[in-house]
N, C-alpha and C. Protein backbone atom coordinates (compact mmCIF):
# COMPACT_ATOMS: atom_id res chain seq x y z
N UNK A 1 10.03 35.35 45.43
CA UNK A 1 10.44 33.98 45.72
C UNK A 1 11.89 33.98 46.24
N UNK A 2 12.19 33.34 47.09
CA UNK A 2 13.25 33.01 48.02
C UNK A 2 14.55 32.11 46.80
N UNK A 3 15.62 32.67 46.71
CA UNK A 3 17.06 32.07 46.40
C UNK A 3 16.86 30.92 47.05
N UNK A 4 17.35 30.01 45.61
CA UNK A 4 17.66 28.40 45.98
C UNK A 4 18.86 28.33 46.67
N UNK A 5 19.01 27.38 47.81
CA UNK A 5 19.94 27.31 48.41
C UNK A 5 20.64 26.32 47.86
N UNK A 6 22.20 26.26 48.00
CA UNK A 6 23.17 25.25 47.74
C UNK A 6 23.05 24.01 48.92
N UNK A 7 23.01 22.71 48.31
CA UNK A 7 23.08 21.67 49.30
C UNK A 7 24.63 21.52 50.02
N UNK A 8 24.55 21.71 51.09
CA UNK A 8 26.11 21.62 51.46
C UNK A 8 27.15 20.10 51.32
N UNK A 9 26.17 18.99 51.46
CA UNK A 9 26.73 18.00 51.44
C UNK A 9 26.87 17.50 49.64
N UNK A 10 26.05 18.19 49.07
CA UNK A 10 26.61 18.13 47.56
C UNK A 10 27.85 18.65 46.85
N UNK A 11 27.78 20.11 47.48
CA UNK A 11 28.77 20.92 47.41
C UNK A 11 30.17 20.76 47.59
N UNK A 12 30.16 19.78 48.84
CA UNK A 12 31.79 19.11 49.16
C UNK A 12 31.51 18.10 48.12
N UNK A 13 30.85 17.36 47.53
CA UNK A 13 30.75 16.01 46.88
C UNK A 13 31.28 16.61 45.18
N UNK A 14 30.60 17.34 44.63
CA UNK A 14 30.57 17.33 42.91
C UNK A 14 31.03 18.77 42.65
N UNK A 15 31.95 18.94 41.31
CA UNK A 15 32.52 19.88 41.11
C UNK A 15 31.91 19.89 39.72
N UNK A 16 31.98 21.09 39.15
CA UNK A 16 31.92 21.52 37.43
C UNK A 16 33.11 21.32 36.61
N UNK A 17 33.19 20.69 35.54
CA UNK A 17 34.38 20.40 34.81
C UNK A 17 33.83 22.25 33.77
N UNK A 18 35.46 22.47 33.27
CA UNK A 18 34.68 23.55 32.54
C UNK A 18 34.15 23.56 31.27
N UNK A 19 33.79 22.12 30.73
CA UNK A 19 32.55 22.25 29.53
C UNK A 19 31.46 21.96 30.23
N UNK A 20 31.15 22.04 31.99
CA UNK A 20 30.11 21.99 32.43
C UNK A 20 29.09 20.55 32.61
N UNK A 21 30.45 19.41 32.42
CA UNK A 21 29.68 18.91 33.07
C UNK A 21 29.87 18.38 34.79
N UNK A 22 29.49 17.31 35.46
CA UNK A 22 29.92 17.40 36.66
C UNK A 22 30.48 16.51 37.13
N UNK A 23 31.85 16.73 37.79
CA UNK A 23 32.73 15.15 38.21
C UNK A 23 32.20 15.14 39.26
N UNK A 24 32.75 13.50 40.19
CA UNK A 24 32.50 13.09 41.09
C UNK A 24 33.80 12.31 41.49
N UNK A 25 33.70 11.73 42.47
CA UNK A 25 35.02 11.13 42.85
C UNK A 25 34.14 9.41 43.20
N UNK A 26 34.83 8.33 43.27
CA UNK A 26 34.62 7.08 43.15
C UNK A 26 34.38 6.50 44.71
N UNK A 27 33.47 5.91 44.53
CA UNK A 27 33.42 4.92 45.97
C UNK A 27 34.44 3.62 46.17
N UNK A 28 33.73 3.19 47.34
CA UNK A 28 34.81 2.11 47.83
C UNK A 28 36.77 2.17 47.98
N UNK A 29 36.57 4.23 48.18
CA UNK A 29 37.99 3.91 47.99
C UNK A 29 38.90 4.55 50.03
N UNK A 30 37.43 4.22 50.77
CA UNK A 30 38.17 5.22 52.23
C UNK A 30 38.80 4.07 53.52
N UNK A 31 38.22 2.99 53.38
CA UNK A 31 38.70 1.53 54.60
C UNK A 31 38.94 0.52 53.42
N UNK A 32 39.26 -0.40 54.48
CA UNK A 32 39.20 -2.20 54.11
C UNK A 32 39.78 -2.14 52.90
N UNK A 33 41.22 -1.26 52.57
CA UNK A 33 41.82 -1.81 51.27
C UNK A 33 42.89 -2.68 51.04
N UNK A 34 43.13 -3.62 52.37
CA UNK A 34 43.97 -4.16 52.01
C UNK A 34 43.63 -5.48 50.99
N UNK A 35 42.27 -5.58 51.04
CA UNK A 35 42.17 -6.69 50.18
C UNK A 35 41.42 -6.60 48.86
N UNK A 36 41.77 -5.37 48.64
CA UNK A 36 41.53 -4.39 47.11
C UNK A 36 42.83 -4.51 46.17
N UNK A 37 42.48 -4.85 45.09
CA UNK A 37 44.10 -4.86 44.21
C UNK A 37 44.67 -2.98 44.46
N UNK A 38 46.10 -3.64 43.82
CA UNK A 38 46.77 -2.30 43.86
C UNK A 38 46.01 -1.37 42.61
N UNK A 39 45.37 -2.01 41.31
CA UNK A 39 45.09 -1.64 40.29
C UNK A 39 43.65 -1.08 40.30
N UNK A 40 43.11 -1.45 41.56
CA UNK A 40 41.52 -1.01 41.36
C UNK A 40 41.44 0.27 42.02
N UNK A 41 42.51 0.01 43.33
CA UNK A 41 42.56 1.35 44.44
C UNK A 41 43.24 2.30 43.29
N UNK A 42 44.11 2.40 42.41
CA UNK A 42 44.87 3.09 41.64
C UNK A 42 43.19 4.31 40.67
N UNK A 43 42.64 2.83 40.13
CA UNK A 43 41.80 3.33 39.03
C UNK A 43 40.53 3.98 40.28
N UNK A 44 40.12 4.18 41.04
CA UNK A 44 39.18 4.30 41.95
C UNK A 44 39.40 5.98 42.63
N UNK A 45 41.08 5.78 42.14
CA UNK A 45 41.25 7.42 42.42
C UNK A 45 40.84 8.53 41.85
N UNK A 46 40.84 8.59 40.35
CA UNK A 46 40.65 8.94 39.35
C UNK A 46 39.20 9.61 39.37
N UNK A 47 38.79 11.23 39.18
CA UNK A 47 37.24 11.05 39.21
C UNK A 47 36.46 10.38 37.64
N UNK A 48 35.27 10.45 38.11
CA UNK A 48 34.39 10.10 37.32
C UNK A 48 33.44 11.29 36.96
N UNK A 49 32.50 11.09 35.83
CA UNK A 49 31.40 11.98 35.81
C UNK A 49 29.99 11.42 36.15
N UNK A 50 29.41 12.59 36.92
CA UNK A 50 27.91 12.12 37.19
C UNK A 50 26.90 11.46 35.99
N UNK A 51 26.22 10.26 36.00
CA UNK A 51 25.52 9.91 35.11
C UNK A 51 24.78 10.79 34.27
N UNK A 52 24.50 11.12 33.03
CA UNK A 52 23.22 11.73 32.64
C UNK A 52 21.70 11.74 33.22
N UNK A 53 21.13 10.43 33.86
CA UNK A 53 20.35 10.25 34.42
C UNK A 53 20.45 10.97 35.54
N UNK A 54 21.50 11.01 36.05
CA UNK A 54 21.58 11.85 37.31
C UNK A 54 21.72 13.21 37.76
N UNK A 55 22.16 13.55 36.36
CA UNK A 55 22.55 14.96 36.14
C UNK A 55 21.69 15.90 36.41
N UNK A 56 20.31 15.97 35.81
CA UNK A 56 19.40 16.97 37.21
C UNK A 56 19.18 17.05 37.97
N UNK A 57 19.14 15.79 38.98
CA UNK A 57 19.11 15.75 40.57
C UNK A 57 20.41 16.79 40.97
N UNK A 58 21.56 15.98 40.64
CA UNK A 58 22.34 17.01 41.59
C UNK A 58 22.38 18.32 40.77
N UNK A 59 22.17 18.85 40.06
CA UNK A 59 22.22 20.72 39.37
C UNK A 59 21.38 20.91 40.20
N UNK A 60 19.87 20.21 40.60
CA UNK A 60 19.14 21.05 41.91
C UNK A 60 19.58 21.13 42.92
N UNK A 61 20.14 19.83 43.47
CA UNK A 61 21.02 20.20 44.64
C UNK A 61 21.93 21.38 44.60
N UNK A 62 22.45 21.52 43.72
CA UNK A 62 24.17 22.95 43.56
C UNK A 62 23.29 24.22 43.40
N UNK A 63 21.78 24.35 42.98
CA UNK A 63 21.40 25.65 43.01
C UNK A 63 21.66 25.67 41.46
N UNK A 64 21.81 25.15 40.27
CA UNK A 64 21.85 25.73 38.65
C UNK A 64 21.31 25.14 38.51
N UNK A 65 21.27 26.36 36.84
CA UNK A 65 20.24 25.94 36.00
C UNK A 65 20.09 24.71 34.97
């Protein structure tokens, strides 16, 4: 059987924290901010972690187990 391949567009997207689980970085934060508070663009920077629900979709995407 053929090696799972890494999704590339996942790959730039989600990283491994090292207790393994997986950050992400926040939407709504690349145009149209001038009419975004200073406090949301601030908190929007900050990553986040992938949902639990979501959490096996993307490990298939990255190729783990």
């Amino acid at each position: 059987m053929p090696k799972m391949k890494t999704n590339p567009g996942a790959k730039k997207r989600f990283s491994f924290t090292g207790s393994g689980k997986i950050k992400r970085k926040h939407a709504y934060k690349s145009h149209i901010l001038t009419k975004k508070s200073t406090k949301r663009k601030r908190n929007l920077t900050y990553f986040g972690q992938v949902d639990k629900a979501d959490e096996k979709n993307v490990k298939l995407l990255l190729a783990k187990k």
